[in-house]
Protein backbone atom coordinates (compact mmCIF):
# COMPACT_ATOMS: atom_id res chain seq x y z
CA UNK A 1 84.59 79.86 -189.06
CA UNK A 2 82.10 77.13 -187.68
CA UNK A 3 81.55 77.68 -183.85
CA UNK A 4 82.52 74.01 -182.80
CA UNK A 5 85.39 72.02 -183.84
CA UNK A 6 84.96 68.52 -185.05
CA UNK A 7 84.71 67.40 -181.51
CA UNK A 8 82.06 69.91 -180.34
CA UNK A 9 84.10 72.27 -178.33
CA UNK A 10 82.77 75.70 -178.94
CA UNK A 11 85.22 77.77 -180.92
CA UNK A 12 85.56 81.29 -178.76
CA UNK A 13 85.69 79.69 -175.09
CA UNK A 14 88.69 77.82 -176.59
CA UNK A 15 90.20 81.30 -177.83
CA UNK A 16 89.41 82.24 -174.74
CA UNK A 17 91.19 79.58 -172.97
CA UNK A 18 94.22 79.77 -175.57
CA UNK A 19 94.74 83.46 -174.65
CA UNK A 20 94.73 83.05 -170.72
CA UNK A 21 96.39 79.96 -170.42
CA UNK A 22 98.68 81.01 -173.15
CA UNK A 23 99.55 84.57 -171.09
CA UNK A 24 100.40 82.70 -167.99
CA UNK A 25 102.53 80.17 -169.69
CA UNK A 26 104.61 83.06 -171.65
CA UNK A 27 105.74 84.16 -168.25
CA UNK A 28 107.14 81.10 -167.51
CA UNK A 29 108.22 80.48 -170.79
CA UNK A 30 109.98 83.61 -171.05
CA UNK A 31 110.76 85.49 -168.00
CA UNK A 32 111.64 82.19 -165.49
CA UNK A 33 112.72 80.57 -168.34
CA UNK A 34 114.41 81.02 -171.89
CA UNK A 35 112.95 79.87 -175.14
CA UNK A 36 113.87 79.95 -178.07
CA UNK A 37 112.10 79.26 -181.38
CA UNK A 38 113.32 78.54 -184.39
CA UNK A 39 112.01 77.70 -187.78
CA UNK A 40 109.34 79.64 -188.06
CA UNK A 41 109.32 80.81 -191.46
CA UNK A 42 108.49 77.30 -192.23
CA UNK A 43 104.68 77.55 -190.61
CA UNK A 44 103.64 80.64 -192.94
CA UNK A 45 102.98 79.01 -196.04
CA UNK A 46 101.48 75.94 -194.95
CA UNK A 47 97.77 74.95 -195.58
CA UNK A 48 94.67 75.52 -192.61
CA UNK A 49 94.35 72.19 -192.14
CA UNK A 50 95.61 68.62 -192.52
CA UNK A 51 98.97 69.74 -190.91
CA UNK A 52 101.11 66.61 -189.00
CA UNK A 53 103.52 68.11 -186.03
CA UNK A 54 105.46 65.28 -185.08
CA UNK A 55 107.69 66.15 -182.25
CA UNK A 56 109.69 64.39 -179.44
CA UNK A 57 108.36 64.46 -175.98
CA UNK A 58 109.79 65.52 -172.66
CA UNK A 59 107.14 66.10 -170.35
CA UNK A 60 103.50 65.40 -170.14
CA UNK A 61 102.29 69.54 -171.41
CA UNK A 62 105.57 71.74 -171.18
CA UNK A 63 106.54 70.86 -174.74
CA UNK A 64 103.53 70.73 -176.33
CA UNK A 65 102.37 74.44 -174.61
CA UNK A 66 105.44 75.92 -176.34
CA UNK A 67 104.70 74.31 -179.45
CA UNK A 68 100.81 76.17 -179.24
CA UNK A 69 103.27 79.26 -178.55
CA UNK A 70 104.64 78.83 -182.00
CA UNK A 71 101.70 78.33 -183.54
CA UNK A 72 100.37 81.83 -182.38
CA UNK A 73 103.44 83.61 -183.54
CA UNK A 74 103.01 82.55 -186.47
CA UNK A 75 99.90 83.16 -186.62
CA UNK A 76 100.38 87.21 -185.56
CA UNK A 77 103.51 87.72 -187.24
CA UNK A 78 102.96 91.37 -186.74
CA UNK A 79 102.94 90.85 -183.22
CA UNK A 80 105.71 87.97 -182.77
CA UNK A 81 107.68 88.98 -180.43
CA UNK A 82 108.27 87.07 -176.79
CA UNK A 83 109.32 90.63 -175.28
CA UNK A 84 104.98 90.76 -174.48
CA UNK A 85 102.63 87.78 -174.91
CA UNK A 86 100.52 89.86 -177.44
CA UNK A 87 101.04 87.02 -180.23
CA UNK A 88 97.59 85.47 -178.70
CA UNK A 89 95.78 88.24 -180.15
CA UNK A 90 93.70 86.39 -182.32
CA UNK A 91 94.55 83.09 -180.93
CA UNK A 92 95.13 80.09 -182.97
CA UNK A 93 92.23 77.54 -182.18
CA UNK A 94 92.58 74.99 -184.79
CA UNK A 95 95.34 72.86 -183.22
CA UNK A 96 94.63 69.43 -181.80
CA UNK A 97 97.12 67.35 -179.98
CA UNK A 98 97.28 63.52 -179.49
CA UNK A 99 97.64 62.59 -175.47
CA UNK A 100 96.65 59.07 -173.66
CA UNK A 101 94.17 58.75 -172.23
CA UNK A 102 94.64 57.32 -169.02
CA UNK A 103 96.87 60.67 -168.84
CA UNK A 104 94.37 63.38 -169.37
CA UNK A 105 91.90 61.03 -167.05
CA UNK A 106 94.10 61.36 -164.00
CA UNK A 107 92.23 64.63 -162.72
CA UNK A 108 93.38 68.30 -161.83
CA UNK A 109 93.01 71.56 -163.96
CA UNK A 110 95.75 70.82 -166.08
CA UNK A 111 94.72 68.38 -167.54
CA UNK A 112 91.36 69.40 -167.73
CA UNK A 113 92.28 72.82 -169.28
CA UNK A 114 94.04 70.70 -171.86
CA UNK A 115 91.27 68.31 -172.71
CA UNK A 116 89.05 71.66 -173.85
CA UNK A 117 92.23 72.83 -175.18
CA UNK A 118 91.70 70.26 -178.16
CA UNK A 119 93.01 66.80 -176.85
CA UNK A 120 92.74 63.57 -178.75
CA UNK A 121 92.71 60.96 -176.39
CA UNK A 122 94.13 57.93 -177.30
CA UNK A 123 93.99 54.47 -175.86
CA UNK A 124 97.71 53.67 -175.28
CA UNK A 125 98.19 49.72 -176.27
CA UNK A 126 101.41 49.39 -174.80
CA UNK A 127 100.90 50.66 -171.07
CA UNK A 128 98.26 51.39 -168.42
CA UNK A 129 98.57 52.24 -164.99
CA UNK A 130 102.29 51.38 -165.39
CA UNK A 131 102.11 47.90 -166.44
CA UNK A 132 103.09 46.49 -169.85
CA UNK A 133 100.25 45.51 -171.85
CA UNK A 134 99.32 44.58 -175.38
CA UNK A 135 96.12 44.64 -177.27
CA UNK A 136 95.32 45.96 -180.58
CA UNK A 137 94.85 49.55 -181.94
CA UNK A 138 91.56 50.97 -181.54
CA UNK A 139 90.27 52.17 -185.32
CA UNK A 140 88.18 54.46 -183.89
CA UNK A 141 91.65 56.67 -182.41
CA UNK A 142 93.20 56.81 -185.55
CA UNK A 143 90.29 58.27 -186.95
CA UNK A 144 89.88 60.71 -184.54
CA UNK A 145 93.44 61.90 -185.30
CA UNK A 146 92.48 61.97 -189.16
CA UNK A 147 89.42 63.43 -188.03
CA UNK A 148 91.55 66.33 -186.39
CA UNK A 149 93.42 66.81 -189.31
CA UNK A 150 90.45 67.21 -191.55
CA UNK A 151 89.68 70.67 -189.54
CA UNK A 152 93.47 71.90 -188.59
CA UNK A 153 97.35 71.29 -187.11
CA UNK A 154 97.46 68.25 -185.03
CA UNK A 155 100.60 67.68 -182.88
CA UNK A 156 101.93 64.14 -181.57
CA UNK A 157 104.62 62.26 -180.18
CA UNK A 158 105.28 58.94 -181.90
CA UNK A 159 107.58 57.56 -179.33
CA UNK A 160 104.74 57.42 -176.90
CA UNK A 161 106.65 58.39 -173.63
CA UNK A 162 108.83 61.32 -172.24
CA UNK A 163 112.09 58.73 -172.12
CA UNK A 164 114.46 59.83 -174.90
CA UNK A 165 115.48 57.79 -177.86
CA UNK A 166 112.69 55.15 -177.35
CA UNK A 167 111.19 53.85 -180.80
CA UNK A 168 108.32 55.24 -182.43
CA UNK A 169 105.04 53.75 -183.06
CA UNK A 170 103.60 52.59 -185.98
CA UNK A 171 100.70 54.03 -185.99
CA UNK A 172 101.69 57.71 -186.61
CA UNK A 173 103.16 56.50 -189.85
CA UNK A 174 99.87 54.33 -191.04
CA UNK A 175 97.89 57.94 -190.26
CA UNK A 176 100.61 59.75 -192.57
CA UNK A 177 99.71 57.47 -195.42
CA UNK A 178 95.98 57.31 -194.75
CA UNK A 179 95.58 61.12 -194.55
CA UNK A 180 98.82 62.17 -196.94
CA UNK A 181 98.82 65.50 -194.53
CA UNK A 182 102.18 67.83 -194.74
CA UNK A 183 104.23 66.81 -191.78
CA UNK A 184 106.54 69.22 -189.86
CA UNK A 185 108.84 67.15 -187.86
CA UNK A 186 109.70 69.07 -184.37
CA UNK A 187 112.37 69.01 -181.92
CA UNK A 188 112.01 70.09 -178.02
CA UNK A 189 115.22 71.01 -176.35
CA UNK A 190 115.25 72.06 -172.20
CA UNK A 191 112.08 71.01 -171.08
CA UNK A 192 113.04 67.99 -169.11
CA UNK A 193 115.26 69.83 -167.11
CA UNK A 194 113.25 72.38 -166.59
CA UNK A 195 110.18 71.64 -165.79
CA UNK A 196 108.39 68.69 -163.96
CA UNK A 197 106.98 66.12 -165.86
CA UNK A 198 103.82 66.07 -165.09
CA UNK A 199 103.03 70.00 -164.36
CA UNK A 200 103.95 72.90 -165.59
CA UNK A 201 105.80 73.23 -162.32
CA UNK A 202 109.97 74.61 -163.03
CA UNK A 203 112.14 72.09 -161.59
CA UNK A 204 114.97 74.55 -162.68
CA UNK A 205 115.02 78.34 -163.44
CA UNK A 206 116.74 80.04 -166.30
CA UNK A 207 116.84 76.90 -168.16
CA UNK A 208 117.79 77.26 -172.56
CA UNK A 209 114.03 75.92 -174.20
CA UNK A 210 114.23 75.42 -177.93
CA UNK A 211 111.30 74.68 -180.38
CA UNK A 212 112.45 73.71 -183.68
CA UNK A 213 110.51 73.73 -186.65
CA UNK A 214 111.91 71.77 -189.41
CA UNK A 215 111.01 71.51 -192.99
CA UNK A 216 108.23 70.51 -193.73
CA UNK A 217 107.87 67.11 -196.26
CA UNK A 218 105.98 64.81 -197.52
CA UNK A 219 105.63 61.14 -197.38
CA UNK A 220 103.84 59.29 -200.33
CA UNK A 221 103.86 55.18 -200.96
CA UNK A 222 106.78 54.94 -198.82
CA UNK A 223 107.72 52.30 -195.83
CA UNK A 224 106.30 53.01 -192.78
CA UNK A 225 109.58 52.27 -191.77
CA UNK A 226 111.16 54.67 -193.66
CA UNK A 227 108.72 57.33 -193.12
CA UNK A 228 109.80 57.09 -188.75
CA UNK A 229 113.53 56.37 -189.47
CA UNK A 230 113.47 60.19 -191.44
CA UNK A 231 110.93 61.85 -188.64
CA UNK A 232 113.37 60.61 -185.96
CA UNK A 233 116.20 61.80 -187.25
CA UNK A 234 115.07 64.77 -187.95
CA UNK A 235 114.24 65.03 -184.26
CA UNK A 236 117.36 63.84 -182.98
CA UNK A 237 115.97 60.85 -181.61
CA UNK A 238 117.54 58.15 -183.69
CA UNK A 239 120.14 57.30 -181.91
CA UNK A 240 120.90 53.41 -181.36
CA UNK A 241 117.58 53.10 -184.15
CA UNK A 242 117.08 50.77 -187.21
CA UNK A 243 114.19 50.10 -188.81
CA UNK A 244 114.06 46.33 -187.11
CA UNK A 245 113.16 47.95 -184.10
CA UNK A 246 110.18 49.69 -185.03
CA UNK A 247 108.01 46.89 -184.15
CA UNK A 248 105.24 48.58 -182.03
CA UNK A 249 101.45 50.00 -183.14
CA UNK A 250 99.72 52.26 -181.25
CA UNK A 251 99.58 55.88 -182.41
């Protein structure tokens, strides 16, 4: 393995990072809360790299922790098993995710421990500082996320925000066709009851988490339309959705 990823984060201090980050989050995970994954089976056979996750969103780094969690037990399969959080043993460092970047900007060791973690920040061209705004999609953010790809698993969130059942952006499905990567569509369950939105913080103890995996597909010459109509409903998040309403970009 090289020693830096494609955006020059050294390889081994993000293991490291991965393992104790990923140890203290098991114990929320699974002692003060419950989660659950599912779909599992469907990681094993898929390729090293160019690897979409495209998942709902409930909070700002709840859901996609637990979705690194997956990644490692799949990864150890010898050791999957929540009971201990021995699953980080290697640890899985080639997984990127997609966050904004006014987000991961905002300060505090979250968000810092994220951004060596393997963020992609992205310019959001919707929304900043909590204002509506429009301008056009920065070129050079989509190619970071095909970039990403290109050396691993990337995760993101097409809807753009932690409010349920809001459309998804075009953009995710222009990267699909550009990079033609497998794409795992992913549904969160629990966080946004359980946990604060911004923080890792429990807003309520005991709470069901679920991480579902589904199967994995591939979209080729198709709509971009189409292509986020299937993804959401995979994800349970088509609800009150038609394709006329997927008129945003931004990725």
């Amino acid at each position: 393995m090289k020693l830096r990823d494609p955006f020059g984060n050294i390889y081994f201090l993000k293991g490291i990072l991965v393992i104790v980050f990923g140890t203290i989050s098991w114990y929320v995970f699974a002692r003060i809360q419950r989660i659950r994954f599912s779909g599992l089976k469907h990681l094993e056979s898929l390729p090293k790299s160019n690897v979409l996750f495209v998942s709902n969103h409930q909070t700002y780094f709840a859901d996609v922790t637990a979705i690194n969690h997956g990644f490692n037990l799949m990864n150890n399969r010898s050791r999957a098993n929540l009971k201990y959080p021995f699953y980080f043993f290697p640890p899985f460092v080639t997984s990127y995710y997609v966050a904004a970047r006014e987000t991961m900007k905002k300060g505090g060791i979250i968000p810092f421990l994220f951004s060596l973690a393997g963020a992609i920040t992205v310019r959001r061209t919707w929304r900043e500082k909590g204002k509506d705004v429009k301008r056009q999609v920065n070129p050079e953010d989509q190619q970071k996320i095909v970039k990403a790809l290109g050396a691993g698993w990337v995760v993101t969130f097409p809807q753009g925000t932690t409010k349920p059942f809001s459309p998804p952006r075009k953009g995710t499905a222009k990267i699909i066709l550009e990079a033609d990567p497998i794409v795992v569509p992913v549904k969160v369950e629990g966080f946004r009851k359980g946990f604060e939105k911004k923080g890792l913080w429990v807003k309520k103890k005991r709470m069901r988490l679920l991480v579902a995996f589904k199967e994995p597909r591939k979209y080729t010459n198709m709509p971009v339309e189409d292509i986020l109509m299937d993804i959401m409903e995979e994800i349970d998040q088509a609800r009150g959705l038609s394709p006329a309403l997927i008129t945003e970009e931004g990725v």
